[in-house]
Every structure is written in C-alpha cells, then in structure tokens.
N, C-alpha and C. Protein backbone atom coordinates (compact mmCIF):
# COMPACT_ATOMS: atom_id res chain seq x y z
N UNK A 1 -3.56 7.76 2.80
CA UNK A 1 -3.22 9.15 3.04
C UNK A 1 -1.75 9.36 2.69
N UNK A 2 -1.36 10.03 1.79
CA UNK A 2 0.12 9.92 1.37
C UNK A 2 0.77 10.80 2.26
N UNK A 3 0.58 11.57 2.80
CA UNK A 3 1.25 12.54 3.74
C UNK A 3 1.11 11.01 5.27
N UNK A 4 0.19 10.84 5.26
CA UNK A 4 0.34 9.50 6.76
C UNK A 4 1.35 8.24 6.40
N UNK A 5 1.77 8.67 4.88
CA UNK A 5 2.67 6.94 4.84
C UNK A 5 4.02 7.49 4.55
N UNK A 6 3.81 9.36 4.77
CA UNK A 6 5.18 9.18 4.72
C UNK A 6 5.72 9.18 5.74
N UNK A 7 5.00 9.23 6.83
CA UNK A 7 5.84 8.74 8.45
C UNK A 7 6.20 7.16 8.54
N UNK A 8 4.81 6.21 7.95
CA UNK A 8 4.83 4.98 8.09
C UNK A 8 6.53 4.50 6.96
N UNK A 9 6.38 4.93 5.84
CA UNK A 9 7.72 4.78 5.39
C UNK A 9 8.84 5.40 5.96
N UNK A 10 9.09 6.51 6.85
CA UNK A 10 9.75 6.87 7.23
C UNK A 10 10.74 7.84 6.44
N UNK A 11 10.45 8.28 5.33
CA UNK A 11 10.83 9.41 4.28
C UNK A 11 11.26 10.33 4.80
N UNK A 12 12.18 11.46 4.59
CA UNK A 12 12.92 12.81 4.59
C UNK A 12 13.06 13.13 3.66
N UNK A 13 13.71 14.63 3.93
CA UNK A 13 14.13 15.29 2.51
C UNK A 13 13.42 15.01 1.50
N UNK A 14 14.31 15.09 0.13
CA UNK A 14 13.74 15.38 -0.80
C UNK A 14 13.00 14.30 -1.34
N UNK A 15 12.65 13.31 -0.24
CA UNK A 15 12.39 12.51 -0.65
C UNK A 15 10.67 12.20 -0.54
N UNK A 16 10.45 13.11 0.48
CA UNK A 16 9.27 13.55 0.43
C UNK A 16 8.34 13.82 -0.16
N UNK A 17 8.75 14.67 -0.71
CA UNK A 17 8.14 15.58 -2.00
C UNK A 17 8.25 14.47 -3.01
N UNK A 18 9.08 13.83 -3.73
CA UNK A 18 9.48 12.93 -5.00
C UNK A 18 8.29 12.21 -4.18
N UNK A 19 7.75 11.40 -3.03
CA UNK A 19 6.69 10.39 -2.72
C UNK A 19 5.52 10.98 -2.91
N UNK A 20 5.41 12.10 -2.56
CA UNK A 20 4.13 12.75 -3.17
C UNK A 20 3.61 13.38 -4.35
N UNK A 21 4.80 13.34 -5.32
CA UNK A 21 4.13 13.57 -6.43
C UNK A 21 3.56 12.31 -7.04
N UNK A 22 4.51 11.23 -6.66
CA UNK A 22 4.68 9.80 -6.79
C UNK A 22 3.15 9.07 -6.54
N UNK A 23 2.67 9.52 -5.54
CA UNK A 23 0.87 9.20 -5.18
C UNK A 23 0.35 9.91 -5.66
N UNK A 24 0.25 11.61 -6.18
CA UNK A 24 -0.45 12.52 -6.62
C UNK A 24 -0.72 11.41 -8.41
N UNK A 25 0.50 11.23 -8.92
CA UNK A 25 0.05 10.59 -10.37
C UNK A 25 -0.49 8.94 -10.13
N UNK A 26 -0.31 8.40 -8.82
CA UNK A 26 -0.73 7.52 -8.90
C UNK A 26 -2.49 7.43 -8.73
N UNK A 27 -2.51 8.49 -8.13
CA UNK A 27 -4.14 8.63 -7.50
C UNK A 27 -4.98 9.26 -9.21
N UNK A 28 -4.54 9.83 -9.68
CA UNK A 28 -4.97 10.34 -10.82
C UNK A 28 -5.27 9.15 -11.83
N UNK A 29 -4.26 8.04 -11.66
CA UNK A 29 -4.51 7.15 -12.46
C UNK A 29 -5.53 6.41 -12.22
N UNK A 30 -6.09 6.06 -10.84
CA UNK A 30 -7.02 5.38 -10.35
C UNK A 30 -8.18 5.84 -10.85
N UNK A 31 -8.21 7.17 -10.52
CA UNK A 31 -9.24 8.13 -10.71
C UNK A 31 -9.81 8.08 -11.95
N UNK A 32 -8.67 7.97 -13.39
CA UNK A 32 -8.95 7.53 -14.52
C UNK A 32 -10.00 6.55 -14.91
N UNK A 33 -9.31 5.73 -14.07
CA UNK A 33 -9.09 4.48 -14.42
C UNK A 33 -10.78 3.27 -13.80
N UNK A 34 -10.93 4.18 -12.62
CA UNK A 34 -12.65 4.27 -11.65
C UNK A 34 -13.30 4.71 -12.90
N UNK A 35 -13.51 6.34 -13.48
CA UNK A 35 -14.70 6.89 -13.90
C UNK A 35 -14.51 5.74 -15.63
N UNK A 36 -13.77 5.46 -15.52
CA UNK A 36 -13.72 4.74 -17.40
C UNK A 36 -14.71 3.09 -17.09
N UNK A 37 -14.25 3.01 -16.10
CA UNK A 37 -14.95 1.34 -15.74
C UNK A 37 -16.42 1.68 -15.11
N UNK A 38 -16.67 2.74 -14.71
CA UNK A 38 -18.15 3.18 -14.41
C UNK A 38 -18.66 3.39 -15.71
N UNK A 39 -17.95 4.23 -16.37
CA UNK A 39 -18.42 4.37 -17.53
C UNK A 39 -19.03 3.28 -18.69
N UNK A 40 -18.39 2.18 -18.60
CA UNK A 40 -17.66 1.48 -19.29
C UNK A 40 -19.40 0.30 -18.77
N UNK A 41 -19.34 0.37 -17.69
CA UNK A 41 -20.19 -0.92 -16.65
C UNK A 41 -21.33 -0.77 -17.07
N UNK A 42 -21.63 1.08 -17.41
CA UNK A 42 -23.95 1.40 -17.34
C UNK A 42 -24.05 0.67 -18.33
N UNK A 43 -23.71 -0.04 -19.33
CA UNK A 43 -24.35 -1.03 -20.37
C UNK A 43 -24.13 -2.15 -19.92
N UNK A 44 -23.50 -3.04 -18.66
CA UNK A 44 -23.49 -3.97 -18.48
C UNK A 44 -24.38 -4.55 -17.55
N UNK A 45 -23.96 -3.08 -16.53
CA UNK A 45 -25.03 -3.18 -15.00
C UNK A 45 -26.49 -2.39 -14.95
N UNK A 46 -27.21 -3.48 -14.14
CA UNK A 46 -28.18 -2.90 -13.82
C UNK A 46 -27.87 -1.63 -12.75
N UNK A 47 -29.44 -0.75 -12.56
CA UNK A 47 -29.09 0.72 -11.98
C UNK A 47 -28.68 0.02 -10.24
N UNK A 48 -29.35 -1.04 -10.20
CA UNK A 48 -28.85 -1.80 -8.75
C UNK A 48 -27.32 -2.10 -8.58
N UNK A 49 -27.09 -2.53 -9.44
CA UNK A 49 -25.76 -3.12 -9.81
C UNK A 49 -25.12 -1.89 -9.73
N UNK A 50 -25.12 -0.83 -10.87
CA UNK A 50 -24.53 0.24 -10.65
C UNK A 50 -24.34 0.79 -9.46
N UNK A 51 -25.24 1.08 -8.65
CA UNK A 51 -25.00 1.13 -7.17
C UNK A 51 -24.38 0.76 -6.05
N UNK A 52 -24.25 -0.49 -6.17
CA UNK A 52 -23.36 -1.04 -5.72
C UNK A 52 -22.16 -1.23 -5.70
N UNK A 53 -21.57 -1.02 -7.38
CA UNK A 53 -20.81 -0.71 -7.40
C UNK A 53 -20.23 0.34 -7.31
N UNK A 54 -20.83 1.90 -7.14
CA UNK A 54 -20.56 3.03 -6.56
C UNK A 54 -20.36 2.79 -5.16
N UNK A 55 -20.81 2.05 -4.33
CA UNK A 55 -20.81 1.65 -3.07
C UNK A 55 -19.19 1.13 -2.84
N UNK A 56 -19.12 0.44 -3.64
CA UNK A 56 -17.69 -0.50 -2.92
C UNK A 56 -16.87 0.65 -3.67
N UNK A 57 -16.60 1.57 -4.91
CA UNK A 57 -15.76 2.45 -5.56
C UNK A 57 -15.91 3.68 -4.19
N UNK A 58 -16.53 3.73 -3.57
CA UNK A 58 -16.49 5.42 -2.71
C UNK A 58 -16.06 4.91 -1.72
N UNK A 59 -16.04 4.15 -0.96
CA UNK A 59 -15.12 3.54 0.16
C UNK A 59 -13.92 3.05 -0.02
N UNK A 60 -13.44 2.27 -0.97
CA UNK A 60 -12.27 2.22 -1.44
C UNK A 60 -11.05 1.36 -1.15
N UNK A 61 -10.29 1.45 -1.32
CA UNK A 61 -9.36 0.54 -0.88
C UNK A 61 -8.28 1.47 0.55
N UNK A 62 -8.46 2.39 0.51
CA UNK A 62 -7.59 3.13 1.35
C UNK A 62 -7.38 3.10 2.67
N UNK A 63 -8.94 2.91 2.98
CA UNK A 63 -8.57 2.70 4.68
C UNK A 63 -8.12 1.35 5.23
N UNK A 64 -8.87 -0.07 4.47
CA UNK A 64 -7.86 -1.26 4.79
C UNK A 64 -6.66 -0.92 4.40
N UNK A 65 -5.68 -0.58 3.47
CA UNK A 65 -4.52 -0.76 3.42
C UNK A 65 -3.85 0.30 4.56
N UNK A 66 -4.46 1.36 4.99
CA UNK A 66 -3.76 2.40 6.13
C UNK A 66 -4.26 1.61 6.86
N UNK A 67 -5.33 1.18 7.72
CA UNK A 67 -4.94 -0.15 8.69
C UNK A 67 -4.22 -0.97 8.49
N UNK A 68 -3.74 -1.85 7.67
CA UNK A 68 -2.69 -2.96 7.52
C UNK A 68 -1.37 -1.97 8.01
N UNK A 69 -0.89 -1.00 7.01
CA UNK A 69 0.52 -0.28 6.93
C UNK A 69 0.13 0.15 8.71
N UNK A 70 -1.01 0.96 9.57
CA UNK A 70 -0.73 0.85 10.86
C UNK A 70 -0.05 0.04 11.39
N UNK A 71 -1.00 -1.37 11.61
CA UNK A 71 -1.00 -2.50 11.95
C UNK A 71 0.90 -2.97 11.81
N UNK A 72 1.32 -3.00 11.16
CA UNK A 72 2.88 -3.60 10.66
C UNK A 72 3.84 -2.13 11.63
N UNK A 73 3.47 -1.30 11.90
CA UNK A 73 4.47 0.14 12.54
C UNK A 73 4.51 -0.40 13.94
N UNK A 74 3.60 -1.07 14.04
CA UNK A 74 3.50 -1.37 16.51
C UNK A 74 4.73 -2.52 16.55
C-alpha cells in the first residue's frame, strides 16, 4: 500500500508525493511486466497451469512484504 509505507518510512513533505509517483511507475511496471509473462506462458502452460499461475499473480507479493515492513515498525 504506498500511502501505508509512507508512515512505515516515515516520509513528509515533498517527499511524499516524489514516493508516490515513485510506486505509481513502479506498479505500472509490474503490471507490464505480469500481463507480458501471462501472455507470454498460454503457449507454455497448460489451462491448469495457467491457473495457477493466475492464482499466485492475484495475490501477490504485497501483503507478505506489508507484513514484514509491519513486523520491523513494533
């Protein structure tokens, strides 16, 4: 959640904004970077396979790493 890490980083000012555009292009890249390797996979994977791997791509990496970055603030 980039607005939740900017408490966990502890950001102000203008520095705020510069972190969120900073995740806005980073998330875009992912986003790229997901639909090209889905894309990329239906000739490799089966429709099972494909699935699965929609499975682990829609859950994501986001909420372990916002638990860890919690986890390190106590």
């Amino acid at each position: 959640c980039p607005t939740g890490t900017v408490s966990v980083l502890k950001l102000s000012g203008p520095k705020v904004q510069q972190w969120l555009d900073l995740v806005e292009t980073y998330n875009a890249t992912v986003e790229g970077a997901t639909k090209k390797l889905k894309a990329d996979a239906r000739s490799l994977l089966t429709p099972a396979q494909m699935a699965e791997l929609d499975r682990w791509l829609d859950k994501g990496l986001n909420p372990e790493v916002n638990r860890i970055l919690a986890s390190r603030t106590r």
